[in-house]
Protein backbone atom coordinates (compact mmCIF):
# COMPACT_ATOMS: atom_id res chain seq x y z
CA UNK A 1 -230.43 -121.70 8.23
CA UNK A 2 -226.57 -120.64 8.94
CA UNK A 3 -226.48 -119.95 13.25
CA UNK A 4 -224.08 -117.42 14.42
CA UNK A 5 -223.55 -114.98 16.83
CA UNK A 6 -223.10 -111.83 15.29
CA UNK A 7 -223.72 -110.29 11.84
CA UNK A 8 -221.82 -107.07 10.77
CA UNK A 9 -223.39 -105.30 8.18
CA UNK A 10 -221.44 -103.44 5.84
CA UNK A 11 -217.10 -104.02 5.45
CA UNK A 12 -215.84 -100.59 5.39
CA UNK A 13 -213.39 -99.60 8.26
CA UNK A 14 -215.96 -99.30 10.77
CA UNK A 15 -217.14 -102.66 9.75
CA UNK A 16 -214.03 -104.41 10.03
CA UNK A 17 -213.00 -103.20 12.64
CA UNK A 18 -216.14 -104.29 14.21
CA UNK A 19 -216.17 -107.63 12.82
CA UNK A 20 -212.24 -107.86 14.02
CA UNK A 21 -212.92 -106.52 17.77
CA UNK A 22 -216.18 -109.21 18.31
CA UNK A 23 -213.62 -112.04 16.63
CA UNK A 24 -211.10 -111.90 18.57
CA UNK A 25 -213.16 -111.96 21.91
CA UNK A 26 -214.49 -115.07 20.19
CA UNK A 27 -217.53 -114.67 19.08
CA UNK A 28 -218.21 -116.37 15.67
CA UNK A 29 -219.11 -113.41 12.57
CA UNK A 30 -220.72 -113.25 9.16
CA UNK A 31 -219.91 -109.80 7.63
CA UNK A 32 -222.31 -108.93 5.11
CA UNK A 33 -220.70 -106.47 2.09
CA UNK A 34 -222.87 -105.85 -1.03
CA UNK A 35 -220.07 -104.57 -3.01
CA UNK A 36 -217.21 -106.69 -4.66
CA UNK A 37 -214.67 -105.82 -2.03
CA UNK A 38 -213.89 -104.13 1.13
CA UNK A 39 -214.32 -100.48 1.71
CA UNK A 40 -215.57 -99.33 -1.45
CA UNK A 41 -217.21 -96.40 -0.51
CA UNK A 42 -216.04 -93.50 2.68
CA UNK A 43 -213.29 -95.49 3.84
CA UNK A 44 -211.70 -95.71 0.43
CA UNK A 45 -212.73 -91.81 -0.52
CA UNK A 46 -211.49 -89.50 1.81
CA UNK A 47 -208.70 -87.59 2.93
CA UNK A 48 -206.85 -90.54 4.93
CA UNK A 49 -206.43 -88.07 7.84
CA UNK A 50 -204.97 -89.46 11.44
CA UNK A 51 -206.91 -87.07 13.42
CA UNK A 52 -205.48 -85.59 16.85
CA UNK A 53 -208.74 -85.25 18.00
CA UNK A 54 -209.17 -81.05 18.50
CA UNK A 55 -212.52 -80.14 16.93
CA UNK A 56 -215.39 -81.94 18.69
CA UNK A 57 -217.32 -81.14 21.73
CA UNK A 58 -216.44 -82.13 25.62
CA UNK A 59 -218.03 -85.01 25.98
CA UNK A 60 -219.02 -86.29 22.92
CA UNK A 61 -217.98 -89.77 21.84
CA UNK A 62 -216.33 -88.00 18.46
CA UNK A 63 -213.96 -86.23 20.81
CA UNK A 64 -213.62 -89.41 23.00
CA UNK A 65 -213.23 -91.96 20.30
CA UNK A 66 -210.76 -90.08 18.15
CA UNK A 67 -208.30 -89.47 21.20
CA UNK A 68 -208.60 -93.47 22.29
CA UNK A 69 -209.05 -94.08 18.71
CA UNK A 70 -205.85 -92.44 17.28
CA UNK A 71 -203.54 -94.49 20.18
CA UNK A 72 -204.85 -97.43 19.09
CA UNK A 73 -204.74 -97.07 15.32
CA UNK A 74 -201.12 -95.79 16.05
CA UNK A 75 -200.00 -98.51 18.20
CA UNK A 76 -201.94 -101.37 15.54
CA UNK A 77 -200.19 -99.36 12.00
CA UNK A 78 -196.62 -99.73 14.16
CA UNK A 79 -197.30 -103.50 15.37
CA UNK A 80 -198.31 -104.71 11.64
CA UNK A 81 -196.08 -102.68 9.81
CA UNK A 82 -198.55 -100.57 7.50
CA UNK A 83 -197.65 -96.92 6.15
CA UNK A 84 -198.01 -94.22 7.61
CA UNK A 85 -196.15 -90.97 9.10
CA UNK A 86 -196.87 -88.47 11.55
CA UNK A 87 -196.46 -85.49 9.41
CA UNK A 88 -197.90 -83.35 11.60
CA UNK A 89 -200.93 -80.29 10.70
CA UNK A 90 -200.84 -76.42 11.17
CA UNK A 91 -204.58 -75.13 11.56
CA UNK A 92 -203.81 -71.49 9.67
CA UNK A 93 -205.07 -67.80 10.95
CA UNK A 94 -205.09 -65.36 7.96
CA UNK A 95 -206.68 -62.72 10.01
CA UNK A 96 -206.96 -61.72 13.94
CA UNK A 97 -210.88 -62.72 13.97
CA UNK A 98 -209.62 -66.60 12.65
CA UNK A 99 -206.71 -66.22 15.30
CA UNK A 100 -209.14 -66.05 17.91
CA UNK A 101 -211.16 -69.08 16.93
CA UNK A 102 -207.75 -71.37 16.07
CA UNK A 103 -207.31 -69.81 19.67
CA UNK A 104 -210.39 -72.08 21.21
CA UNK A 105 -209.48 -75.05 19.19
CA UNK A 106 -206.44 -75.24 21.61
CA UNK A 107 -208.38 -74.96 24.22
CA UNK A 108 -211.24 -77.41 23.22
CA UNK A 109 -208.20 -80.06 21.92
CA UNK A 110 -206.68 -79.98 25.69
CA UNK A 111 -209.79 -80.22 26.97
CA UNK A 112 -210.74 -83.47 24.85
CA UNK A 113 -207.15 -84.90 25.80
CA UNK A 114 -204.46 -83.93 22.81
CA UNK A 115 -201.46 -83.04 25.10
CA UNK A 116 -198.83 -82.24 22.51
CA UNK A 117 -200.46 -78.74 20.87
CA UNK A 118 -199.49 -75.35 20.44
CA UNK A 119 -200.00 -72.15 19.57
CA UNK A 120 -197.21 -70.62 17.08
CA UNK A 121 -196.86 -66.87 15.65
CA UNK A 122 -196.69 -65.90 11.99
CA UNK A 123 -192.76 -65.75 11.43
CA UNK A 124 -192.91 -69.13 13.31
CA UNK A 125 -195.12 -70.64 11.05
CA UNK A 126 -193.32 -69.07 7.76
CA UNK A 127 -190.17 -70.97 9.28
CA UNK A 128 -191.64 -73.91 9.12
CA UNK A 129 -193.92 -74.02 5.97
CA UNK A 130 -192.40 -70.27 4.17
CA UNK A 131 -195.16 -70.14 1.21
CA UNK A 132 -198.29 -69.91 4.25
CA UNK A 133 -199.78 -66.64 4.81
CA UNK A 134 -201.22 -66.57 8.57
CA UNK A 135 -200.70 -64.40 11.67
CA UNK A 136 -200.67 -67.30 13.37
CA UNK A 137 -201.39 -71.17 13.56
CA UNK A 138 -202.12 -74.36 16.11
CA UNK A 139 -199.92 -77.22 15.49
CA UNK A 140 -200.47 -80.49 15.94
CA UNK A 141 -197.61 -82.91 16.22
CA UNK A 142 -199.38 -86.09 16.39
CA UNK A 143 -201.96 -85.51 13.49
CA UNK A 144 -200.74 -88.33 10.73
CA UNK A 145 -201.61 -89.73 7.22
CA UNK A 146 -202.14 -93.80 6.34
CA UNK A 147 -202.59 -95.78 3.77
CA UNK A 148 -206.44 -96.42 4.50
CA UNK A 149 -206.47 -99.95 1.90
CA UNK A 150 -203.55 -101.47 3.72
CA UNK A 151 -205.40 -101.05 6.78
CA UNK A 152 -208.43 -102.36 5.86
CA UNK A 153 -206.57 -104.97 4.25
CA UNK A 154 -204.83 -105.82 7.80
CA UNK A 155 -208.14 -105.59 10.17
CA UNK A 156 -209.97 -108.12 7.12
CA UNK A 157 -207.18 -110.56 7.78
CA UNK A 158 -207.19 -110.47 11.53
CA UNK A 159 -211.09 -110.78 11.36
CA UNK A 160 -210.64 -113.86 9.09
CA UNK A 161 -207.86 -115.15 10.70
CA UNK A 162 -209.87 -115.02 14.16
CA UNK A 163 -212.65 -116.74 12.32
CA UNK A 164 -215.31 -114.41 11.30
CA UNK A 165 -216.54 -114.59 7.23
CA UNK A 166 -216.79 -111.90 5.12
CA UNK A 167 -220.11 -112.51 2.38
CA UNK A 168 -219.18 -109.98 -0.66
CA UNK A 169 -221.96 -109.52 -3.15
CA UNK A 170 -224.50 -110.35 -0.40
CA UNK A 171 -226.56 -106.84 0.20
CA UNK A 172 -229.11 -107.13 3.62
CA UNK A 173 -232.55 -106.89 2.80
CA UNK A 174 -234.22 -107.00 6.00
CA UNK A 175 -234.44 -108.99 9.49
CA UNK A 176 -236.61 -109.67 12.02
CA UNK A 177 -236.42 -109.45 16.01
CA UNK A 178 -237.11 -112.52 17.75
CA UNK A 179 -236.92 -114.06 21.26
CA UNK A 180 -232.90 -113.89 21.79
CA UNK A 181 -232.15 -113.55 18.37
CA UNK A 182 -232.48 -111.99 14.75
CA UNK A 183 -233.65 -113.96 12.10
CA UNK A 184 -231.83 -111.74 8.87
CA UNK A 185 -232.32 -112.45 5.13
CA UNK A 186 -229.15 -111.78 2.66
CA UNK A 187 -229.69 -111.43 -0.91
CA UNK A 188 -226.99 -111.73 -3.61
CA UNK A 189 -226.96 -114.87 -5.97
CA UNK A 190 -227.64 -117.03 -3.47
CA UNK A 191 -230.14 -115.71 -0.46
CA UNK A 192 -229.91 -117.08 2.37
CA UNK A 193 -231.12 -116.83 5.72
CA UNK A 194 -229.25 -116.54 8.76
CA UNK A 195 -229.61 -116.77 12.82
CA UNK A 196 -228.05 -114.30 14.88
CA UNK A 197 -227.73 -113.35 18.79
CA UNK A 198 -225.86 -110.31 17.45
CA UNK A 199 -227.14 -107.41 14.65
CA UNK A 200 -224.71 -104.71 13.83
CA UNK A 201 -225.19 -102.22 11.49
CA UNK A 202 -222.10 -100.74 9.96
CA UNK A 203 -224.13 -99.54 6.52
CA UNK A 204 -222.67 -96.04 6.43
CA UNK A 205 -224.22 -94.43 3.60
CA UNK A 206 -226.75 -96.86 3.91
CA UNK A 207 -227.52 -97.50 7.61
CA UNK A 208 -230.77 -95.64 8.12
CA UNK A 209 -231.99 -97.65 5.21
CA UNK A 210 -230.71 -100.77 6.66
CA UNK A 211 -232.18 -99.89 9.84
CA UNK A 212 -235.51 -99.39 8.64
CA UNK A 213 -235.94 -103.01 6.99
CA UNK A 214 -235.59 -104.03 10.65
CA UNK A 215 -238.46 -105.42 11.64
CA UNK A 216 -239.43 -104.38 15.72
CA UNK A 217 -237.04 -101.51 15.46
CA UNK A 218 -239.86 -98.27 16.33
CA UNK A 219 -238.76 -95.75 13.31
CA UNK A 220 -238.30 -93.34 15.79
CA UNK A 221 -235.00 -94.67 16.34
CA UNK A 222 -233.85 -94.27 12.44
CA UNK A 223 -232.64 -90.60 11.91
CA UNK A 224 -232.57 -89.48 7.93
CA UNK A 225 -228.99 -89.91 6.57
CA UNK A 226 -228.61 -87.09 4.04
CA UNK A 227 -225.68 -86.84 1.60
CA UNK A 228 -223.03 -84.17 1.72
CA UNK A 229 -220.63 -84.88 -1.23
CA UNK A 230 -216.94 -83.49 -0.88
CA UNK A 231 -214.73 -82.78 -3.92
CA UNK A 232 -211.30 -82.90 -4.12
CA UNK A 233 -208.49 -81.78 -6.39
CA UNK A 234 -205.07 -82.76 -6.34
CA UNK A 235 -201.87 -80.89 -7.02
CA UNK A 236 -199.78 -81.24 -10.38
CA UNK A 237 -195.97 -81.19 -9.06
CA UNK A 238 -194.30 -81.48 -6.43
CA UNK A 239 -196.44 -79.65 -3.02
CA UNK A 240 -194.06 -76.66 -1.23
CA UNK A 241 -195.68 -77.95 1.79
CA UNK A 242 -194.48 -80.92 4.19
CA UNK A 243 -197.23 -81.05 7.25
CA UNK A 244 -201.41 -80.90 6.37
CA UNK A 245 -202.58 -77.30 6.24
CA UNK A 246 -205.91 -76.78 7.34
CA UNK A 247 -207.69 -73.38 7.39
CA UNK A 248 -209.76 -72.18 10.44
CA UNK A 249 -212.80 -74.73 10.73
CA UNK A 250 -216.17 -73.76 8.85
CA UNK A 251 -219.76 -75.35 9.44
CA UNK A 252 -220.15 -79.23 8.37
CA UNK A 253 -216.53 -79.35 7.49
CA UNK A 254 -212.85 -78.16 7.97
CA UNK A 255 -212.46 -75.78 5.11
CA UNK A 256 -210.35 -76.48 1.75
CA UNK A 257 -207.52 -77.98 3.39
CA UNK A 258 -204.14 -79.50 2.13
CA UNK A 259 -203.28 -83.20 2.84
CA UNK A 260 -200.45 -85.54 1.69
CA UNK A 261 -200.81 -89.23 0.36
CA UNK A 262 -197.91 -91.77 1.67
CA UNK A 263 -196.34 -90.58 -1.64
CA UNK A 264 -196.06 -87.06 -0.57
CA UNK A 265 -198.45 -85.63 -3.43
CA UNK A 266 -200.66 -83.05 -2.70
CA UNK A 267 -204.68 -82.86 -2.33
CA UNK A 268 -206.84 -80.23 -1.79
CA UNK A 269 -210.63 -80.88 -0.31
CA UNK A 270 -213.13 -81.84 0.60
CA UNK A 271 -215.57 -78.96 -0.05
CA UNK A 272 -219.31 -79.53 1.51
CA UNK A 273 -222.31 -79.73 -1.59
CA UNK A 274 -225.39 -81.66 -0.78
CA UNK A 275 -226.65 -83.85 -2.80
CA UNK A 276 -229.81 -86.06 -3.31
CA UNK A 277 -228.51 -89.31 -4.50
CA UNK A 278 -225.38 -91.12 -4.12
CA UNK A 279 -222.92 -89.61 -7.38
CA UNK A 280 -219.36 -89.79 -7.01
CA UNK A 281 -219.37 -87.59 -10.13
CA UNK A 282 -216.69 -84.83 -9.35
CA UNK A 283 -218.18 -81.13 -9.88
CA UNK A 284 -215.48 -79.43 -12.11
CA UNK A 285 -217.33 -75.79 -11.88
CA UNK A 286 -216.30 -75.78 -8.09
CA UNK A 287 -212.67 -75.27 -8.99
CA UNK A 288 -212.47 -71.78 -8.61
CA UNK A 289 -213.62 -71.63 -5.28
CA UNK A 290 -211.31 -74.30 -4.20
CA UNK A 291 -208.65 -71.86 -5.89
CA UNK A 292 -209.87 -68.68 -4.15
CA UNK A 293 -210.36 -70.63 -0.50
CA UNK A 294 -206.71 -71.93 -0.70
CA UNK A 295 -205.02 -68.33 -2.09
CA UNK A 296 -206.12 -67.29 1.80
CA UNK A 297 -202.96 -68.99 2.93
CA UNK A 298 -201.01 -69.72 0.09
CA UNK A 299 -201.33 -66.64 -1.80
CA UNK A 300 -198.66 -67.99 -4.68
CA UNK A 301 -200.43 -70.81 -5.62
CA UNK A 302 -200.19 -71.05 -9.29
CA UNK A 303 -202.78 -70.86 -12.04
CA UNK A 304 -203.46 -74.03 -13.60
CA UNK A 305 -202.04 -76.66 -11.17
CA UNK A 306 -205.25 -78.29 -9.54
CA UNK A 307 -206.38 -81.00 -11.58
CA UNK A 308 -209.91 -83.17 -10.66
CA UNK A 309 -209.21 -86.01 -8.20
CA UNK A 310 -211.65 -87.94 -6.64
CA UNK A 311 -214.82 -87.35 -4.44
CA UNK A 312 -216.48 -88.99 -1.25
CA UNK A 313 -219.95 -88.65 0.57
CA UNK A 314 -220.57 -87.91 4.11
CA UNK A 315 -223.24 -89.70 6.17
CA UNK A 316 -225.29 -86.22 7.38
CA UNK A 317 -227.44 -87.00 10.04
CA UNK A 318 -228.21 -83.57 10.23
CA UNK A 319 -229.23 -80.58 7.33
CA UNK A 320 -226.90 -78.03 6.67
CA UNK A 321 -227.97 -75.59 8.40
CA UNK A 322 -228.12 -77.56 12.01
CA UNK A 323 -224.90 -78.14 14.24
CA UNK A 324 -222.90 -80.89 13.72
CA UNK A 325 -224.20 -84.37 15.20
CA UNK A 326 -222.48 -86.51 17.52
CA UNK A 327 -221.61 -90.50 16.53
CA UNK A 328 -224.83 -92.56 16.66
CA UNK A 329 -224.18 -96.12 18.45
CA UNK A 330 -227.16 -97.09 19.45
CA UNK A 331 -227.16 -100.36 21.38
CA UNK A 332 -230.67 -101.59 23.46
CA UNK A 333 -230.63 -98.68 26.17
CA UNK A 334 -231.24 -96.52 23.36
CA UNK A 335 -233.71 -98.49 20.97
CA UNK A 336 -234.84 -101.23 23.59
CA UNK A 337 -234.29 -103.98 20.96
CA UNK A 338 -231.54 -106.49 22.75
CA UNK A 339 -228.97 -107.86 20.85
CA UNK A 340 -228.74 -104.59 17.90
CA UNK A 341 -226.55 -101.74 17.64
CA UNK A 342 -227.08 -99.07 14.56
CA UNK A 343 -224.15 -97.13 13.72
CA UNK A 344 -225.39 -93.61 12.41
CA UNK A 345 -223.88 -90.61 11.50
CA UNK A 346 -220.18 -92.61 11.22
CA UNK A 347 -218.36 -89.78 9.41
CA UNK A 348 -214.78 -87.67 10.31
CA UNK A 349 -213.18 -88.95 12.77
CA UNK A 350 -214.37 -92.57 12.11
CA UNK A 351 -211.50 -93.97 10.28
CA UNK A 352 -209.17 -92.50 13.39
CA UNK A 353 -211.58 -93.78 15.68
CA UNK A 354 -212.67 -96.68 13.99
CA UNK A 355 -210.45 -99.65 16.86
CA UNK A 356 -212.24 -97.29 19.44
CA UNK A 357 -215.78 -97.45 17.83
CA UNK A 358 -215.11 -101.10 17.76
CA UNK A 359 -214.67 -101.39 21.10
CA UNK A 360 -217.25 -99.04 22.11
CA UNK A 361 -220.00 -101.13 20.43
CA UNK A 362 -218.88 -104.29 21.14
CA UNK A 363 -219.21 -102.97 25.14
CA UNK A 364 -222.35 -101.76 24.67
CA UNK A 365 -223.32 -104.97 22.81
CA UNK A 366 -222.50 -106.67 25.68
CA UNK A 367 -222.97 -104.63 28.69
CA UNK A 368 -219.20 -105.27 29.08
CA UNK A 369 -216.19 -102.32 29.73
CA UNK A 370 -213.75 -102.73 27.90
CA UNK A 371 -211.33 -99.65 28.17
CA UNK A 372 -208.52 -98.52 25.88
CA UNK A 373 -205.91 -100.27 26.89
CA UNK A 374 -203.34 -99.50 24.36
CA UNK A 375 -199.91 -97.31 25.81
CA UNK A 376 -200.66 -93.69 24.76
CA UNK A 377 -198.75 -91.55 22.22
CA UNK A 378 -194.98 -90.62 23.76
C-alpha cells in the first residue's frame, strides 16, 4: 500500500492546479486521471475565455474566485511565457430593454471588483467593431483568451516538478474514511491501493459519482450533476471582429457569443441543450438558431459561413429551470468528513479561477488562509 498525503482526483485544470498548489506547499500527491492524458474533457472543450469576472452574484465564490482567479492566471501566463492576449469583450444591447440589463452587469462587475469597465453608446461601439448592431455595449478591457493545453501543460510540469505523480489510465473506484486517513482503491491495469491524509475530488463531469463511492460520506452531501451540452460552430474566413462579442446574458449561459482562438479565427457558442449521457456528438440541426441568435448583432453575417466545430458539457448542479448554482468546495465544515474536499458544480469561470480554486481548497483543506497574493491587473 503506496502512503501519501493527498490524492487529486481527476487532471483537468481544476485538478492540476490543485495538485500544483498542495505541491508546492510540500505536501507529497498522486493525481489520479482515467483518461490517456490531461484535460480531456471541459478544460480542453470550451471557449478558452479569461473571464473579468462581471456576471455572478455578490458574494459568491464564482464572483470571488474569478476576480482573484484572473490576477493570478494573468500574472502565472506572463511569468511562464504561455499565449495569450487581452483582447478585450463588448457585452452587446440590440434593444433599450437589453440596455438596461447590460446596464446592471456594470453595476454587479464593480461590485464583485472589475475596476476597468464601461458603459459605451452605439456609434461608440460601431467605431470600434463597425459590423455590430447595438444601442449600446459594456466593455471589458481585461477579459482575455489562452491557449488552455499550454496551460495545463505548464501547471502538470510545476506539479511534477514539485513532486506530485500524475497516474493516467487509473479511474477511482471508491475509498473509504478511516481514523486520519482514506484508504482509496485505483483501478486501471494495475489496481492498487493507496493511503491518504488528503481526498480531493476534482472529477468534474464525474464528481458526484466519485463522491458517492465514498464510503462515510452521508449522500446528502452529493448533489446530482446533470449534463448541459454546448455546441459550437466556427467561422470560415477571416472574423470582421477583433474583441469577444457577447450578447446580453440568458439563463444557464451567456448567449451565442463570438470568441477568438490565439490564431484569431472565429467561434460561435456554446448554446445550452441538456442531455442524458455524456455525447460530444455536435447537433448540426441547431445551426439555424445559432444563425438567427448572432444576426441580432451582426445583421450581415453571411449565409453559409458557420461550419460544425466542436462541443463541451457543463457540470449542472442544478435543472434548467432553477437559478444558477454557486461553486461547490466542500471541505469538513460542510460534510463533517476531515481530510475531503468535493469539488461540484466546477463550470464557467473555473478555468479563470482555477489558481484561485486551488488555493481556496487547499485553505479549507487545511484550515489555513492563504490570500491572493499575486499584484493585481494595472
Amino acid at each position: 500500500m503506496t502512503d501519501t498525503d493527498v490524492i487529486v482526483v481527476g487532471a483537468g485544470v481544476v485538478g492540476l492546479a490543485v495538485a500544483r498548489e498542495c505541491a508546492i506547499q510540500g505536501l507529497s500527491v498522486i493525481l489520479l486521471e482515467q483518461a490517456l492524458q490531461i484535460g480531456t474533457e471541459i478544460s480542453s472543450r470550451n471557449s478558452e475565455v479569461i473571464h473579468s469576472g462581471i456576471y455572478y452574484p455578490t458574494g459568491s465564490l464564482k464572483a470571488r474566485l474569478c476576480v482573484e482567479g484572473r490576477n493570478l492566471l494573468y500574472h502565472y501566463l506572463d511569468t511562464h511565457n504561455l499565449p495569450h492576449r487581452e483582447v478585450g469583450k463588448l457585452i452587446v444591447a440590440t434593444d433599450e430593454e437589453e440596455l438596461e440589463g447590460v446596464g446592471r452587469l456594470l453595476r454587479q462587475g464593480e461590485i464583485n471588483g472589475c475596476d476597468d469597465l464601461r458603459m459605451i453608446d452605439g456609434p461608440t461601439v460601431r467605431s470600434l467593431e463597425p459590423m455590430l448592431s447595438s444601442v449600446g455595449a459594456l466593455l471589458s478591457p481585461s477579459t482575455g483568451i489562452l491557449d488552455s493545453h499550454s496551460y495545463m501543460l505548464a501547471l502538470q510540469g510545476d506539479a511534477e516538478d514539485h513532486g506530485a505523480a500524475i497516474a493516467f489510465k487509473t479511474p477511482f473506484l471508491s475509498a473509504r474514511a478511516a481514523k486520519g486517513h482514506f484508504i482509496v482503491k485505483a483501478g486501471g491495469s494495475e489496481p492498487a491501493e493507496l493511503k491518504t491524509r488528503f481526498l480531493i475530488n476534482a472529477g468534474a463531469l464525474h464528481a458526484s459519482g466519485i463522491a458517492r463511492a465514498i464510503e462515510g460520506l452521508n449522500p446528502a452531501f452529493v448533489p446530482e450533476t446533470l449534463f448541459a451540452k454546448g455546441n459550437y460552430f466556427r467561422l470560415v474566413g477571416r472574423t470582421p471582429f477583433s474583441r469577444l462579442i457577447y450578447p446580453a446574458p440568458q439563463t444557464h449561459g451567456l448567449g451565442i457569443h463570438l470568441t477568438l482562438d490565439m490564431a484569431g479565427a472565429a467561434r460561435f457558442g456554446p448554446d445550452v441543450q441538456w442531455i442524458e449521457n455524456i455525447d460530444y456528438t455536435i447537433d448540426e440541426t441547431r445551426l439555424p438558431a445559432f444563425e438567427t441568435a448572432i444576426r441580432r448583432y451582426w445583421p450581415a453575417l453571411p449565409d453559409g459561413v458557420l461550419v460544425p466545430g466542436y462541443t463541451g458539457i457543463r457540470p449542472k448542479i442544478s435543472g434548467p429551470h432553477d437559478p444558477a448554482p454557486d461553486f461547490r468546495i466542500d471541505g469538513p465544515s460542510v460534510h463533517g468528513l476531515e481530510g475531503l474536499i468535493n469539488l461540484f458544480g466546477i463550470e464557467s469561470p473555473g478555468l479563470t479561477s482555477s489558481l484561485a480554486i486551488a488555493r481556496e481548497t487547499l485553505s479549507r483543506l487545511t484550515g489555513e488562509n492563504r490570500p491572493c497574493t499575486q499584484p493585481k491587473l494595472k
